[in-house]
PDB file of N, CA and C in Angstrom:
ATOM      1  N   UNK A   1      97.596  98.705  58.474  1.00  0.00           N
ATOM      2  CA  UNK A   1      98.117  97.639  59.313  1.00  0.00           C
ATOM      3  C   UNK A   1      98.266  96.373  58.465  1.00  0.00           C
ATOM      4  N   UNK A   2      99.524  95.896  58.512  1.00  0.00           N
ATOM      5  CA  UNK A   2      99.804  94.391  58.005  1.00  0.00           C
ATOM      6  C   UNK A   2      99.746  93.453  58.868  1.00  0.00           C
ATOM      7  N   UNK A   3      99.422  92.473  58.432  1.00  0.00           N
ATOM      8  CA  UNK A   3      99.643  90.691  59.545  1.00  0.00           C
ATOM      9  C   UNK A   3     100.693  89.885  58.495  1.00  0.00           C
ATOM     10  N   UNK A   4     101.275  89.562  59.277  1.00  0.00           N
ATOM     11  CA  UNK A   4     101.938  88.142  58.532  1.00  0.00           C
ATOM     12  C   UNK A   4     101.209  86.491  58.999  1.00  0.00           C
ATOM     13  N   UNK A   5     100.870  86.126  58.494  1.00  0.00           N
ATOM     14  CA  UNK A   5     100.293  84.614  58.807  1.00  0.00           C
ATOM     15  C   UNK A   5     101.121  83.466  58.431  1.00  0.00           C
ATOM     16  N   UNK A   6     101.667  82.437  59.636  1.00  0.00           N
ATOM     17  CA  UNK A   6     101.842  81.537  59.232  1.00  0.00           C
ATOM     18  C   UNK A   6     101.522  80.449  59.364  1.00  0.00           C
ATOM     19  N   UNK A   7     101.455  79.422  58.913  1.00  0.00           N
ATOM     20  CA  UNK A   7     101.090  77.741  59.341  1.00  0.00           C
ATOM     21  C   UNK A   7     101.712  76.675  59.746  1.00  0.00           C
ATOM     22  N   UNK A   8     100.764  76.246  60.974  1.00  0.00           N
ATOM     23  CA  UNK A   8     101.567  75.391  61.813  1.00  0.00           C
ATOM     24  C   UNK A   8     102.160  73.917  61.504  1.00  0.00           C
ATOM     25  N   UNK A   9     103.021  73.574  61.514  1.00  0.00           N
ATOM     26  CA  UNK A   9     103.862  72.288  61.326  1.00  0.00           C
ATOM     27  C   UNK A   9     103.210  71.297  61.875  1.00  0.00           C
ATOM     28  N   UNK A  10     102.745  71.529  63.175  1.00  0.00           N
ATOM     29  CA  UNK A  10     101.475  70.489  64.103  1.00  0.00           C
ATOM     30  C   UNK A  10     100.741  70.371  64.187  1.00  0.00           C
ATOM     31  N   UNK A  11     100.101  71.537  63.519  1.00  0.00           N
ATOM     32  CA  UNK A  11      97.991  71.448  63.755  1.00  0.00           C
ATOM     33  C   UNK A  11      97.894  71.440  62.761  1.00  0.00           C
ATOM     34  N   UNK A  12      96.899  70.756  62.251  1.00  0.00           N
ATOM     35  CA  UNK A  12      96.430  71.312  61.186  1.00  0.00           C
ATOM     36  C   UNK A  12      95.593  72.614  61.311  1.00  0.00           C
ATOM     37  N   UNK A  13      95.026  73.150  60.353  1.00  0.00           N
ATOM     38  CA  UNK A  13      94.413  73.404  59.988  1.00  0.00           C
ATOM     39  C   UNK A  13      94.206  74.912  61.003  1.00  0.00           C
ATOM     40  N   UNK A  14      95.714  75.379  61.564  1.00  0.00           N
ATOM     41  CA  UNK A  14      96.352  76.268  62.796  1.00  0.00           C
ATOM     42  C   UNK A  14      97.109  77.641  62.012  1.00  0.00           C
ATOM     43  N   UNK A  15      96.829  78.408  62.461  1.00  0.00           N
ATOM     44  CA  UNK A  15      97.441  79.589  61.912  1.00  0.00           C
ATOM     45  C   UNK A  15      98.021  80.850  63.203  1.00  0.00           C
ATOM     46  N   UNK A  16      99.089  81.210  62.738  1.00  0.00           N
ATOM     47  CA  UNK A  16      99.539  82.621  63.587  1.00  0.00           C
ATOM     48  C   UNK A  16      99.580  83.475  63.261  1.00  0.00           C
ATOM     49  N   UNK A  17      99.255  84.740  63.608  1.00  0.00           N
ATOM     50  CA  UNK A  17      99.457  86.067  62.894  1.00  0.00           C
ATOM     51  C   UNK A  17      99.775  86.555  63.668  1.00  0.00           C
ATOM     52  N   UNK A  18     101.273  87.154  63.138  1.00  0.00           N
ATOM     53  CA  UNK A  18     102.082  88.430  64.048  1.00  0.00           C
ATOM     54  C   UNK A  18     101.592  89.497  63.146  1.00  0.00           C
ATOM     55  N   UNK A  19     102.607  90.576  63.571  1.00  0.00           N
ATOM     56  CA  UNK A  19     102.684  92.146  63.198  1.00  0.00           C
ATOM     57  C   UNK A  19     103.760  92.298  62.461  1.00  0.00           C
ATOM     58  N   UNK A  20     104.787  91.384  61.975  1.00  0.00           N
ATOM     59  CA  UNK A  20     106.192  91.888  61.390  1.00  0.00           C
ATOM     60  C   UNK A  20     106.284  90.403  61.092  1.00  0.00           C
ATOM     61  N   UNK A  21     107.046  90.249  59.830  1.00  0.00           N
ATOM     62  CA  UNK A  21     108.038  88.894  59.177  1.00  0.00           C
ATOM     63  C   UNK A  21     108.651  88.504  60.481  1.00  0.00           C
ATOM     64  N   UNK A  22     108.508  87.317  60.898  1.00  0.00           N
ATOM     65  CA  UNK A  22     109.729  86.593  61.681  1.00  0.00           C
ATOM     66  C   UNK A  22     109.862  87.043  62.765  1.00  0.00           C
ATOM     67  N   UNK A  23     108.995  87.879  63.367  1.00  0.00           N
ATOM     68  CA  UNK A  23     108.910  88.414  64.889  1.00  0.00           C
ATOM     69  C   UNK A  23     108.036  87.386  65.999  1.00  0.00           C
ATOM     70  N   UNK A  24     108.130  86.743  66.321  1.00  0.00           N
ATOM     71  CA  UNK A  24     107.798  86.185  67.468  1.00  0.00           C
ATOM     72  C   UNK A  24     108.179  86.096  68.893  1.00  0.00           C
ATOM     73  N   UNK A  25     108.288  87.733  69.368  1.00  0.00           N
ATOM     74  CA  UNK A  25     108.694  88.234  70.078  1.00  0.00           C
ATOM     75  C   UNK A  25     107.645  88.363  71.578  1.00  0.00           C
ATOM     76  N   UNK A  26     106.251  88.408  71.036  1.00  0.00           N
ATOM     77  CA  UNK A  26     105.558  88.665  71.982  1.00  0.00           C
ATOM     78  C   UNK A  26     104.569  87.658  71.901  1.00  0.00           C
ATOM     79  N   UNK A  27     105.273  86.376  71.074  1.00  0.00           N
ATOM     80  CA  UNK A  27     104.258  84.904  71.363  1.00  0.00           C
ATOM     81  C   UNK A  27     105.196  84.203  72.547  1.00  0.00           C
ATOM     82  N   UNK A  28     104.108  83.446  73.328  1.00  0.00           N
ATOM     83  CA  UNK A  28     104.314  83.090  74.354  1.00  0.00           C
ATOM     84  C   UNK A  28     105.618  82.142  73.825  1.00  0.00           C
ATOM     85  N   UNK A  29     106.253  81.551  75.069  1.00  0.00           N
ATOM     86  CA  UNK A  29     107.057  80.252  74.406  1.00  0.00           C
ATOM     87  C   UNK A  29     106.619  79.429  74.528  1.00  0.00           C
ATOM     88  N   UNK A  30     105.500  78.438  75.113  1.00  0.00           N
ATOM     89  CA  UNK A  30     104.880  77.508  75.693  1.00  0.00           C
ATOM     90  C   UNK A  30     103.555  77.351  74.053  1.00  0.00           C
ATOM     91  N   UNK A  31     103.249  78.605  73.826  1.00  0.00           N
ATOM     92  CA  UNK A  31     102.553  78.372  72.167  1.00  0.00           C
ATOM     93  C   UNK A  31     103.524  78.497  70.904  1.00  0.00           C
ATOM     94  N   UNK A  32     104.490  78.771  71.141  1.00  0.00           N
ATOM     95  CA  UNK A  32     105.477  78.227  70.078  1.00  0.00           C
ATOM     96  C   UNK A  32     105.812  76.803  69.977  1.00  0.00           C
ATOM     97  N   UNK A  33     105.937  76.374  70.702  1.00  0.00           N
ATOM     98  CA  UNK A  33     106.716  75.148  71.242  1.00  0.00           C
ATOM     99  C   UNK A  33     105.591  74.278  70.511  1.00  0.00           C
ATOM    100  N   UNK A  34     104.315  74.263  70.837  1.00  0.00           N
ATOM    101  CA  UNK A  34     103.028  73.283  70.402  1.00  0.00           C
ATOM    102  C   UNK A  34     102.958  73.614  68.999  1.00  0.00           C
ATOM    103  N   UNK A  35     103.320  74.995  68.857  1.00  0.00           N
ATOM    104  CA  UNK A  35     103.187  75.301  67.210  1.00  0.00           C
ATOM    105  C   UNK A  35     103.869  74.710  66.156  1.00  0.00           C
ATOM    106  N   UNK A  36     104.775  74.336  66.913  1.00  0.00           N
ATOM    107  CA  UNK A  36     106.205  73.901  65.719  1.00  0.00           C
ATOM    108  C   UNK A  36     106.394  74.800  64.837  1.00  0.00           C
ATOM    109  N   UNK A  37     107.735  74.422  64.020  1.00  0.00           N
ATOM    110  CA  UNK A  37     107.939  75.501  63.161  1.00  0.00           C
ATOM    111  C   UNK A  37     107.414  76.379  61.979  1.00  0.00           C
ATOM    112  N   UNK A  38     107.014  77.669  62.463  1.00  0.00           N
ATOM    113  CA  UNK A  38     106.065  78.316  61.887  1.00  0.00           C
ATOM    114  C   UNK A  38     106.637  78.082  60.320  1.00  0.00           C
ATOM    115  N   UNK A  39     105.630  78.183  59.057  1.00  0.00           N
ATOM    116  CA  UNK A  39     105.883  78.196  57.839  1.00  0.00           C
ATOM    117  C   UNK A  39     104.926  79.022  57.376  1.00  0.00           C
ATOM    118  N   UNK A  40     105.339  80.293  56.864  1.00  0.00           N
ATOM    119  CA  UNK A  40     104.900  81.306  55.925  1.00  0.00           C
ATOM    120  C   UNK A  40     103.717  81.321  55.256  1.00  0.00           C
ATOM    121  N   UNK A  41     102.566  81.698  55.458  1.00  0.00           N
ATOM    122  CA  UNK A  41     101.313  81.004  54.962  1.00  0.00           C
ATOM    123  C   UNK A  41     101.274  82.339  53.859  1.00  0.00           C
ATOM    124  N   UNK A  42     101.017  83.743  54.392  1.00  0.00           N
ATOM    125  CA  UNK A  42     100.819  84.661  53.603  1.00  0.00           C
ATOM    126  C   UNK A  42     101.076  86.335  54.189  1.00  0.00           C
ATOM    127  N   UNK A  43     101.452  87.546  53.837  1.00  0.00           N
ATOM    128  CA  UNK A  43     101.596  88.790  54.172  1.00  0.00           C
ATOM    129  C   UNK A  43     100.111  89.334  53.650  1.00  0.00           C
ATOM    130  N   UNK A  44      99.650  90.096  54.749  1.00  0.00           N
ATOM    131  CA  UNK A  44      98.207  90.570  54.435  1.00  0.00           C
ATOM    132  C   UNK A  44      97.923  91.961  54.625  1.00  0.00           C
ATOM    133  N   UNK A  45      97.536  92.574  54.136  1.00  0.00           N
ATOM    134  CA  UNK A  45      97.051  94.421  54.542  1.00  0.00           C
ATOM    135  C   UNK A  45      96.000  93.735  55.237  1.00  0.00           C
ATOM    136  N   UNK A  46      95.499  94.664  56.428  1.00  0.00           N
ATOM    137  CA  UNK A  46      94.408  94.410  57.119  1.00  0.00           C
ATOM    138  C   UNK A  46      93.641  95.821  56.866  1.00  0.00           C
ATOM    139  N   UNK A  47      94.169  96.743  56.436  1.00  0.00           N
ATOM    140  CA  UNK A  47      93.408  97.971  56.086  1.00  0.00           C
ATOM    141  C   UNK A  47      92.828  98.095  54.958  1.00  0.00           C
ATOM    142  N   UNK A  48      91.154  98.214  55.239  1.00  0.00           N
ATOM    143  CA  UNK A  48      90.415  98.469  54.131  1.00  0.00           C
ATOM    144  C   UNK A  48      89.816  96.932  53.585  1.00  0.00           C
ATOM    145  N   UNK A  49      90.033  96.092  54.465  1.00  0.00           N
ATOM    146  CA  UNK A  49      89.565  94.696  54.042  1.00  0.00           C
ATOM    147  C   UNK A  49      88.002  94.785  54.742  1.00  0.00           C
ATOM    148  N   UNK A  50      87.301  93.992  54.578  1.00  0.00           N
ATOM    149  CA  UNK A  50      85.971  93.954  54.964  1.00  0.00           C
ATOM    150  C   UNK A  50      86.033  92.748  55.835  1.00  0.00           C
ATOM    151  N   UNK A  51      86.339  91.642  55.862  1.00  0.00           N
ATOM    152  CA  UNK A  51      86.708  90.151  56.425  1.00  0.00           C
ATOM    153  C   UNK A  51      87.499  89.803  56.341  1.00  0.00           C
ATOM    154  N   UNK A  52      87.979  88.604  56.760  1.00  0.00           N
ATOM    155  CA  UNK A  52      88.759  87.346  56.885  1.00  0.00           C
ATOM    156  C   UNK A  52      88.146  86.001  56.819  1.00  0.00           C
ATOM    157  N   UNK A  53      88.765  85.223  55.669  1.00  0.00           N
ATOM    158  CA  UNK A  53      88.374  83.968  55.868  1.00  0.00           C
ATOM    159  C   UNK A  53      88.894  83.007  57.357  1.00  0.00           C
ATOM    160  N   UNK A  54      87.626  82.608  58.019  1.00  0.00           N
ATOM    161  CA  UNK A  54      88.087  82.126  59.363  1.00  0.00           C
ATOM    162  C   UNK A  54      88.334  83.030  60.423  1.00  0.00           C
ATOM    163  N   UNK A  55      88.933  83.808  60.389  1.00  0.00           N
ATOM    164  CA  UNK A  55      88.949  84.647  61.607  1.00  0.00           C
ATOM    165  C   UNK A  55      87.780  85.719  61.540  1.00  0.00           C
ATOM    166  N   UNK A  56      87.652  86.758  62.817  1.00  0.00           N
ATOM    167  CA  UNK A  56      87.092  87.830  62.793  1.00  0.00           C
ATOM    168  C   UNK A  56      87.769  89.105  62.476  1.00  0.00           C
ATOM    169  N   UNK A  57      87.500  89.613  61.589  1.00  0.00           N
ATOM    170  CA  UNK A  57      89.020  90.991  61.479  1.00  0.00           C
ATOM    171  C   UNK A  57      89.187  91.894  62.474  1.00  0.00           C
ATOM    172  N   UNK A  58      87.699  92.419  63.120  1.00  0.00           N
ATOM    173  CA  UNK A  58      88.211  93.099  64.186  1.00  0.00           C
ATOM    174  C   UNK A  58      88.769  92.391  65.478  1.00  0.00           C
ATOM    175  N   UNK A  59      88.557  91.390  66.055  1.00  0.00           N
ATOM    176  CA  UNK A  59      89.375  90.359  66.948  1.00  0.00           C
ATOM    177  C   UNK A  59      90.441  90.309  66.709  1.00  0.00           C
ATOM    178  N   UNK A  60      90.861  89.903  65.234  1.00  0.00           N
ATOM    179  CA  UNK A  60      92.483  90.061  65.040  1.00  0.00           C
ATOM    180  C   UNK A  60      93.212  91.237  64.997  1.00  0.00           C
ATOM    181  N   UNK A  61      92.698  92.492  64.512  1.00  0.00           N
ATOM    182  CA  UNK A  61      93.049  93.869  64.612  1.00  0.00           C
ATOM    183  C   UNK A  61      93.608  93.767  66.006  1.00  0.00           C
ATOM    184  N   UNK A  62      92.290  93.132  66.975  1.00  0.00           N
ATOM    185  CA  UNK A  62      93.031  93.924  68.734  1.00  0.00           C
ATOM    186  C   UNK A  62      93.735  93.010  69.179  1.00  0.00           C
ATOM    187  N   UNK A  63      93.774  91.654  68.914  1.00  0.00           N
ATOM    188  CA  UNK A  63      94.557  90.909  69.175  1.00  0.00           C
ATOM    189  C   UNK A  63      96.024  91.421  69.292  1.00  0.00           C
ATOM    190  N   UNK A  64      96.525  91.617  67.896  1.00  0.00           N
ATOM    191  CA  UNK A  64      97.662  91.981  67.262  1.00  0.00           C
ATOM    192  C   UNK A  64      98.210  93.282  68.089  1.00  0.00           C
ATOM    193  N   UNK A  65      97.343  94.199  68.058  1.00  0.00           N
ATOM    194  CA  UNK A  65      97.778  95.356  69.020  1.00  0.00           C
ATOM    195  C   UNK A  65      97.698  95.408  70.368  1.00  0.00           C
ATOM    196  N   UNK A  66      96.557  94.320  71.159  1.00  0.00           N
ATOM    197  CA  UNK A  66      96.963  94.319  72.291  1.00  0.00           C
ATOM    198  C   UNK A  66      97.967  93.238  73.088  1.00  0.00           C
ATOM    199  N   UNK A  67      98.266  92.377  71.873  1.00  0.00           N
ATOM    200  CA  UNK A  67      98.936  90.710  72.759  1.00  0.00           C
ATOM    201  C   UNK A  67     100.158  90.721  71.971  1.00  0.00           C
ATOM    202  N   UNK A  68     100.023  91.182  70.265  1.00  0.00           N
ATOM    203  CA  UNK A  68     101.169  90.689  69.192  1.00  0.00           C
ATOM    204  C   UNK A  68     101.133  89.510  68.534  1.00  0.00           C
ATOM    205  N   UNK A  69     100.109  88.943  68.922  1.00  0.00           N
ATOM    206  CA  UNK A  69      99.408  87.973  68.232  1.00  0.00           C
ATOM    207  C   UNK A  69      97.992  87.305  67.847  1.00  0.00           C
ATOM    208  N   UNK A  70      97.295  86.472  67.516  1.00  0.00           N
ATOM    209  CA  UNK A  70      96.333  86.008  67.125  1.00  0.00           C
ATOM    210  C   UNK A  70      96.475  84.225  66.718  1.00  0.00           C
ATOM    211  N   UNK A  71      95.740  83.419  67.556  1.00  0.00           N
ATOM    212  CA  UNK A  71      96.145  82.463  66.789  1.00  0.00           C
ATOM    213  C   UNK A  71      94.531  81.723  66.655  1.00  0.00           C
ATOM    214  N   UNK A  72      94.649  81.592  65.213  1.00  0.00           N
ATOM    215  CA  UNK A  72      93.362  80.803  64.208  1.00  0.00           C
ATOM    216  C   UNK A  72      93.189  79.468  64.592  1.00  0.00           C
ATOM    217  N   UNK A  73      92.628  78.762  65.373  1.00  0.00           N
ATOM    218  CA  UNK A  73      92.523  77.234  65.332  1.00  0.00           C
ATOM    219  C   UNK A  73      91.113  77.102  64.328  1.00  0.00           C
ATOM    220  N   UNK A  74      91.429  75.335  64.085  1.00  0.00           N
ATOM    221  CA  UNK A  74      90.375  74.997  63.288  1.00  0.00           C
ATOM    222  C   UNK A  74      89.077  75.266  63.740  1.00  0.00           C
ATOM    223  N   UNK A  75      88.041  74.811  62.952  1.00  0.00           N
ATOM    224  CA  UNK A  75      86.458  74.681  63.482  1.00  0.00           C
ATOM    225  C   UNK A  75      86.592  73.411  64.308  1.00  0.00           C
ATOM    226  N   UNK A  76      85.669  73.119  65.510  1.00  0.00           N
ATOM    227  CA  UNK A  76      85.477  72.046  65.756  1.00  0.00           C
ATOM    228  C   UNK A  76      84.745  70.853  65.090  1.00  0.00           C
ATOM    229  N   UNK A  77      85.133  69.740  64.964  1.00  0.00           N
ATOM    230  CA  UNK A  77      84.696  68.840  64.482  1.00  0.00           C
ATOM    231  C   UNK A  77      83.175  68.353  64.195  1.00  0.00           C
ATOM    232  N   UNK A  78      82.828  68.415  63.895  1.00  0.00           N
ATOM    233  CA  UNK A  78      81.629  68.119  63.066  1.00  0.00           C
ATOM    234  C   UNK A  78      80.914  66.819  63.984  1.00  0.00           C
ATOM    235  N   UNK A  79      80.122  66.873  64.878  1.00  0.00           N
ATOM    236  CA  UNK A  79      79.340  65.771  65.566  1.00  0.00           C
ATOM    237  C   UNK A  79      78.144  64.915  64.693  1.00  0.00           C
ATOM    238  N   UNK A  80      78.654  63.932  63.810  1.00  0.00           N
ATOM    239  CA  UNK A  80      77.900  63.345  62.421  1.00  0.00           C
ATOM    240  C   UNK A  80      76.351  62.328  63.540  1.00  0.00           C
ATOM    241  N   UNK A  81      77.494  61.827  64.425  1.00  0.00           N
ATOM    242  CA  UNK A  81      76.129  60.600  65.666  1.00  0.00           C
ATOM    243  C   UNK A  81      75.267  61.612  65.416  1.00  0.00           C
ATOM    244  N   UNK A  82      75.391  62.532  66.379  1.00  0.00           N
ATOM    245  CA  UNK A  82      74.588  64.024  67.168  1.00  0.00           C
ATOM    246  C   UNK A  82      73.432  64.344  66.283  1.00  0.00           C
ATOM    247  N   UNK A  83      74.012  64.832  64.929  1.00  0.00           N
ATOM    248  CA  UNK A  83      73.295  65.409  63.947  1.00  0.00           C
ATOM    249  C   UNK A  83      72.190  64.258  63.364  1.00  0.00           C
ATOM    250  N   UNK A  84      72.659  62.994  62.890  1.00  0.00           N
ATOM    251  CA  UNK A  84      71.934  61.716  62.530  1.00  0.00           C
ATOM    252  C   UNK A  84      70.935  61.583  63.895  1.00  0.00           C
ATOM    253  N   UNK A  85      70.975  61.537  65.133  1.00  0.00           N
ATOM    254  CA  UNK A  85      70.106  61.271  66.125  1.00  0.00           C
ATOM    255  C   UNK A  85      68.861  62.325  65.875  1.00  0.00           C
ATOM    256  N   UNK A  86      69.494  63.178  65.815  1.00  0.00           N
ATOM    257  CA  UNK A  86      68.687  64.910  65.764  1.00  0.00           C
ATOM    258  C   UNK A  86      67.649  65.065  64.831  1.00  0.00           C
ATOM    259  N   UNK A  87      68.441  64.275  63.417  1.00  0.00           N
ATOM    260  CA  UNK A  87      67.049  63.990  62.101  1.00  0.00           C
ATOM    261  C   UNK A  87      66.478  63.251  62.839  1.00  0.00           C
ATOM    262  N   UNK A  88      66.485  62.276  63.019  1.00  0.00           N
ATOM    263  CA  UNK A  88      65.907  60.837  63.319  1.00  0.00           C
ATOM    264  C   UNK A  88      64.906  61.339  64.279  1.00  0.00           C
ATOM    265  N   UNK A  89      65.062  62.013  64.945  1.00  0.00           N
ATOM    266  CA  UNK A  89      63.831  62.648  66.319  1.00  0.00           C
ATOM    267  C   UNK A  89      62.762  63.106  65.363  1.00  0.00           C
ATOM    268  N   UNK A  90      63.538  63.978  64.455  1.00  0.00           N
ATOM    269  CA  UNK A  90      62.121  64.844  63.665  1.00  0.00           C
ATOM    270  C   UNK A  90      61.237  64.088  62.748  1.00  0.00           C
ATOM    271  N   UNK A  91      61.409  62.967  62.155  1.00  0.00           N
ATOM    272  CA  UNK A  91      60.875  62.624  61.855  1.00  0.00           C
ATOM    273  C   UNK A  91      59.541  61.316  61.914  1.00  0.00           C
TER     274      UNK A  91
END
């Protein structure tokens, strides 16, 4: 099994993975639209890989076969207050 991945014009740090080059056939139109125009990130074998950076491989495996897609958003942001309050207790 191959993925094609590409990267989003609007998010950062946003990724799509179809099943075929240039098929965006079975992404919604309402997540295209927010996506902006997809740009070619990379073509990937998914067979015989052990991981994915950022994603889960088996999530994206069923993704892909059950929806036709997968889409990678970033990590959430990093709460710096939160974490600084959190030392500050322990000590």
């Amino acid at each position: 099994m191959f993925c094609v991945i590409y990267r989003s014009t609007r998010r950062d740090q946003t990724y799509l993975y179809v099943e075929k080059r240039d098929d965006f056939s079975r992404v919604p139109a309402t997540l295209m639209q927010s996506f902006g125009q997809p740009q070619l990130a990379m073509i990937l074998p998914l067979d015989g890989r052990k991981k994915l950076v950022g994603a889960d491989l088996e999530k994206v495996k069923e993704a892909l076969t059950t929806q036709g897609y997968y889409l990678q958003l970033p990590p959430p942001p990093e709460n710096l207050l939160k974490q600084h309050l959190a030392d500050n207790d322990r000590q």
